[in-house]
C-alpha atoms as a PDB file:
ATOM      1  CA  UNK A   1     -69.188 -45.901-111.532  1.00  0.00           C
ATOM      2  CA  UNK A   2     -66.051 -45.645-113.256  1.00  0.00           C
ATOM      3  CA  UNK A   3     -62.992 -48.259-112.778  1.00  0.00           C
ATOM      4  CA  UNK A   4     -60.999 -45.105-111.488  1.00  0.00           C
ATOM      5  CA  UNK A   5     -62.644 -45.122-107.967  1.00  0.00           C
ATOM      6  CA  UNK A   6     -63.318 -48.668-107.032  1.00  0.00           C
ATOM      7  CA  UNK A   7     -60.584 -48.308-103.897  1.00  0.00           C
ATOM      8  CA  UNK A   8     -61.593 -48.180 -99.887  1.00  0.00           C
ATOM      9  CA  UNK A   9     -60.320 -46.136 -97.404  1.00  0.00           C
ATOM     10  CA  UNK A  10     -60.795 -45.861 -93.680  1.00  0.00           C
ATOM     11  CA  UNK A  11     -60.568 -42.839 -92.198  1.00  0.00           C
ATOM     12  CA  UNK A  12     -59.319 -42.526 -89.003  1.00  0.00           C
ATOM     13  CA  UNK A  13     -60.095 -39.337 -86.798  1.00  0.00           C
ATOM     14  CA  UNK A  14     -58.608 -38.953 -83.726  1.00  0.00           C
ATOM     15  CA  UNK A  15     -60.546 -39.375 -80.423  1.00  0.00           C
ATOM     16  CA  UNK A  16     -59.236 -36.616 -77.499  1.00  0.00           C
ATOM     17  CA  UNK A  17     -57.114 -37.283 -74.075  1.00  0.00           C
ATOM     18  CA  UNK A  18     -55.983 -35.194 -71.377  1.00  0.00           C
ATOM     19  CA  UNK A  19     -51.878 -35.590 -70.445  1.00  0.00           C
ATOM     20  CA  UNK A  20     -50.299 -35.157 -67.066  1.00  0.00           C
ATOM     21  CA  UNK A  21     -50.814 -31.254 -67.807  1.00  0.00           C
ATOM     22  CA  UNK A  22     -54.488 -31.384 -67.983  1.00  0.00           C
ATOM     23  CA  UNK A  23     -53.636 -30.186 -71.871  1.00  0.00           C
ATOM     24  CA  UNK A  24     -55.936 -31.725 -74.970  1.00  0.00           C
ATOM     25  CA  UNK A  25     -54.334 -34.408 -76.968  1.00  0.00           C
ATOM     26  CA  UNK A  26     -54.792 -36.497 -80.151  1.00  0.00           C
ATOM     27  CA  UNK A  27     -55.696 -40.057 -78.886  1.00  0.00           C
ATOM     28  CA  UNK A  28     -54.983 -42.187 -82.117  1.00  0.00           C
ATOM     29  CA  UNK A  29     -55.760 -45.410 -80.137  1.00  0.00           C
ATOM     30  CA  UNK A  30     -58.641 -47.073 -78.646  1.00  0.00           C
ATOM     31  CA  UNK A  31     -60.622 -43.704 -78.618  1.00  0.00           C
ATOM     32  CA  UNK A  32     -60.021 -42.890 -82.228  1.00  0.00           C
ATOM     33  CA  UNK A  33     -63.671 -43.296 -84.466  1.00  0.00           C
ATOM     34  CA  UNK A  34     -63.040 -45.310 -88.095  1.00  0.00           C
ATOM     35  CA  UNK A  35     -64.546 -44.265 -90.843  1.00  0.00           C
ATOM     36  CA  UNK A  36     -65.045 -47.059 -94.126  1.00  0.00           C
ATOM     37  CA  UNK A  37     -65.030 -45.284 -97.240  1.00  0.00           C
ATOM     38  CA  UNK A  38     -65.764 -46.130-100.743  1.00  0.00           C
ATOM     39  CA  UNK A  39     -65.685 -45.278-104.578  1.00  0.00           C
ATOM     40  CA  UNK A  40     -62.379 -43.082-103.875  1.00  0.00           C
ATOM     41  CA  UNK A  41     -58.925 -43.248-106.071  1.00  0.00           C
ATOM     42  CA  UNK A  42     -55.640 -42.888-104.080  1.00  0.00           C
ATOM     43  CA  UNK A  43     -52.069 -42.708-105.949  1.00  0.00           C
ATOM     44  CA  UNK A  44     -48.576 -41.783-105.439  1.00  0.00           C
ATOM     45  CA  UNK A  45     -48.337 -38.163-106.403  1.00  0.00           C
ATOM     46  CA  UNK A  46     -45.370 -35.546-105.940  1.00  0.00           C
ATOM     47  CA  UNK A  47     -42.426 -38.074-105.925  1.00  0.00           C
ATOM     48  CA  UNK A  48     -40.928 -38.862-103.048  1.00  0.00           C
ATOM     49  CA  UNK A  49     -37.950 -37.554-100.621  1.00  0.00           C
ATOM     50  CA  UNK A  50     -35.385 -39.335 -98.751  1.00  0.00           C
ATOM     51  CA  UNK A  51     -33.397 -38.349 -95.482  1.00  0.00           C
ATOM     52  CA  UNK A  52     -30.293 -40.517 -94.449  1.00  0.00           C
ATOM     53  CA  UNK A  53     -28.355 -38.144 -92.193  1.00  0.00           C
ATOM     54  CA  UNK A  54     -29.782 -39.692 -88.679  1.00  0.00           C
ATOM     55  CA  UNK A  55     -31.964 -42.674 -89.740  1.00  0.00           C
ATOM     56  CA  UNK A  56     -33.500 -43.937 -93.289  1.00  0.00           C
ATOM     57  CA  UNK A  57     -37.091 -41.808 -94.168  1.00  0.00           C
ATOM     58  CA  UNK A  58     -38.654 -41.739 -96.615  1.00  0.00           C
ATOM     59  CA  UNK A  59     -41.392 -39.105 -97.317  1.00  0.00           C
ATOM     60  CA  UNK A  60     -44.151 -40.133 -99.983  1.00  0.00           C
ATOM     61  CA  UNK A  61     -46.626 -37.648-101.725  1.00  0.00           C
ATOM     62  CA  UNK A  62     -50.507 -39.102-102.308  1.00  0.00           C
ATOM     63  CA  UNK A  63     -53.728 -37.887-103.918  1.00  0.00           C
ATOM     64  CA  UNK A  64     -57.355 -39.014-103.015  1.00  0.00           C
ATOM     65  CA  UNK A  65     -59.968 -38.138-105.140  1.00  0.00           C
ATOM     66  CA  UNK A  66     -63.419 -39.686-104.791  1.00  0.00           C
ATOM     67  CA  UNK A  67     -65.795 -40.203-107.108  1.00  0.00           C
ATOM     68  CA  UNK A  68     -67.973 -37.444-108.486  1.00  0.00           C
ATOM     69  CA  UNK A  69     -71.055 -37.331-106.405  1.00  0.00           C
ATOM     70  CA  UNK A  70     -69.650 -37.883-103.139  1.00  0.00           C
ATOM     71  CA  UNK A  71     -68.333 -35.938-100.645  1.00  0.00           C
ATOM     72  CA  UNK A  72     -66.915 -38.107 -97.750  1.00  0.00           C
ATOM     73  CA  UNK A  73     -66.124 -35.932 -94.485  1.00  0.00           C
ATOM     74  CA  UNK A  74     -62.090 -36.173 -94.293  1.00  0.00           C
ATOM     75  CA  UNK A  75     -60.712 -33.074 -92.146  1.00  0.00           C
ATOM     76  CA  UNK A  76     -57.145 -32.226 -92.808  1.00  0.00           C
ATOM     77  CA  UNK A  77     -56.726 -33.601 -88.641  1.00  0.00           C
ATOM     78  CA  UNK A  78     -57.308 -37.206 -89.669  1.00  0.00           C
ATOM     79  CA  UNK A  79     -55.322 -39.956 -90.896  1.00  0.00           C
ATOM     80  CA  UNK A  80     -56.044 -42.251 -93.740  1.00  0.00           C
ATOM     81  CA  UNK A  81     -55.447 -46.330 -94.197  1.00  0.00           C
ATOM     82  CA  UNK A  82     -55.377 -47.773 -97.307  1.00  0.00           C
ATOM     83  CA  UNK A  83     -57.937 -50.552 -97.793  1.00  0.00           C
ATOM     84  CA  UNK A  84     -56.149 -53.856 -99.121  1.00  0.00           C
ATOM     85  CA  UNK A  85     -52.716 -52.823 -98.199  1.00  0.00           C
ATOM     86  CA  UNK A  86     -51.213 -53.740 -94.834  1.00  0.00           C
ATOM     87  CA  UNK A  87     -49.724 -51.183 -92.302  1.00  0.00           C
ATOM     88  CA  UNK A  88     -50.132 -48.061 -95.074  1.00  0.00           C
ATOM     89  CA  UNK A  89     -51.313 -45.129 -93.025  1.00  0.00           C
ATOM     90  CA  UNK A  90     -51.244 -41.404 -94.564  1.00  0.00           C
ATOM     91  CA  UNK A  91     -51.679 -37.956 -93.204  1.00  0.00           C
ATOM     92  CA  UNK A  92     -53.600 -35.355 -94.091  1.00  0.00           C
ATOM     93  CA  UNK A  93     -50.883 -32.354 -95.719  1.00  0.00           C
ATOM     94  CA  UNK A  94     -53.591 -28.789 -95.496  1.00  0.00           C
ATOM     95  CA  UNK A  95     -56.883 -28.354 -96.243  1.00  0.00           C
ATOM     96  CA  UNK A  96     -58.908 -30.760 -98.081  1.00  0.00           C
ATOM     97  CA  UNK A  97     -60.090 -29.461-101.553  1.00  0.00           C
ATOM     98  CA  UNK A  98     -64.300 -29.748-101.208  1.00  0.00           C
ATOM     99  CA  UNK A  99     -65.635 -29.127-104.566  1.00  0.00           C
ATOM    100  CA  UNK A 100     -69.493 -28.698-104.261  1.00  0.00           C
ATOM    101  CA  UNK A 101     -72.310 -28.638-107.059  1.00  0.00           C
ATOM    102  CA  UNK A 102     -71.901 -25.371-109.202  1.00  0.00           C
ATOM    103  CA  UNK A 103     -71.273 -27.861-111.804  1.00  0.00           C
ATOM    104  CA  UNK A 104     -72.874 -30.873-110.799  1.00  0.00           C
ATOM    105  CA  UNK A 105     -70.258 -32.807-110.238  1.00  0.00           C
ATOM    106  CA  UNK A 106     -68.806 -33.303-106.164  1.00  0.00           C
ATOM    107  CA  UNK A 107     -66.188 -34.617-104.793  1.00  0.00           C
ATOM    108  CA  UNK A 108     -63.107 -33.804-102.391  1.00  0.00           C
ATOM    109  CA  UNK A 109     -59.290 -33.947-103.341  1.00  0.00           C
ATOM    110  CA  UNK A 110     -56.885 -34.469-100.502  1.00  0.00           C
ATOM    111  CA  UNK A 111     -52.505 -34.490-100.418  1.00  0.00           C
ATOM    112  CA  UNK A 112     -51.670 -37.423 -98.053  1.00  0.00           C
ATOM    113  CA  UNK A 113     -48.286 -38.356 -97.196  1.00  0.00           C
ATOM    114  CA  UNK A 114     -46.873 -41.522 -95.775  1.00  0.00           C
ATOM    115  CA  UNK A 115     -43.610 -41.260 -93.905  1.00  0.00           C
ATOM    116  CA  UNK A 116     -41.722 -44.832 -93.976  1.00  0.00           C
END
């Protein structure tokens, strides 16, 4: 395996929860299922944005990739923590790129972003 994916993940998919309107929600607490997740690469891509007019955010671009010849199942609904670093947890931004095996090589490429 190559030194570029030797980072974990956990994904973190949402469980479900009725509100007071009977409507489905998102539960991102005790329901929500954790997924560990190995041999992926996850850096700051895209820069980052800043918005001061009401209260300091910051808005940071990522890329996962894993590591050809895997295909872990992230859905663009979930959420991702970074293994190793404390209280880092990244959205999902669209679809996730799924690149099967016309060419032998797998492997999914996802735009996170972490809002600080």
């Amino acid at each position: 395996m190559s030194v570029l994916y030797e980072q974990s993940i956990v994904i973190v998919r949402p469980g479900v929860r009725e509100d007071e309107y009977g409507n489905q929600k998102p539960d991102w607490g005790d329901a929500a299922e954790r997924i560990p997740v190995d041999q992926v690469n996850v850096q700051p891509s895209g820069g980052s944005t800043e918005d001061t007019d009401d209260k300091q955010v910051t808005v940071t671009g990522w890329l996962l990739i894993s590591a050809p010849g895997t295909m872990p199942d992230l859905r663009e609904t979930d959420r991702v923590e970074l293994d190793g670093v404390d209280d880092v947890v990244l959205e999902v931004t669209g679809k996730v790129g799924r690149w099967p095996v016309p060419a032998g090589v797998r492997h999914i490429e996802a735009q996170l972003k972490e809002v600080s």
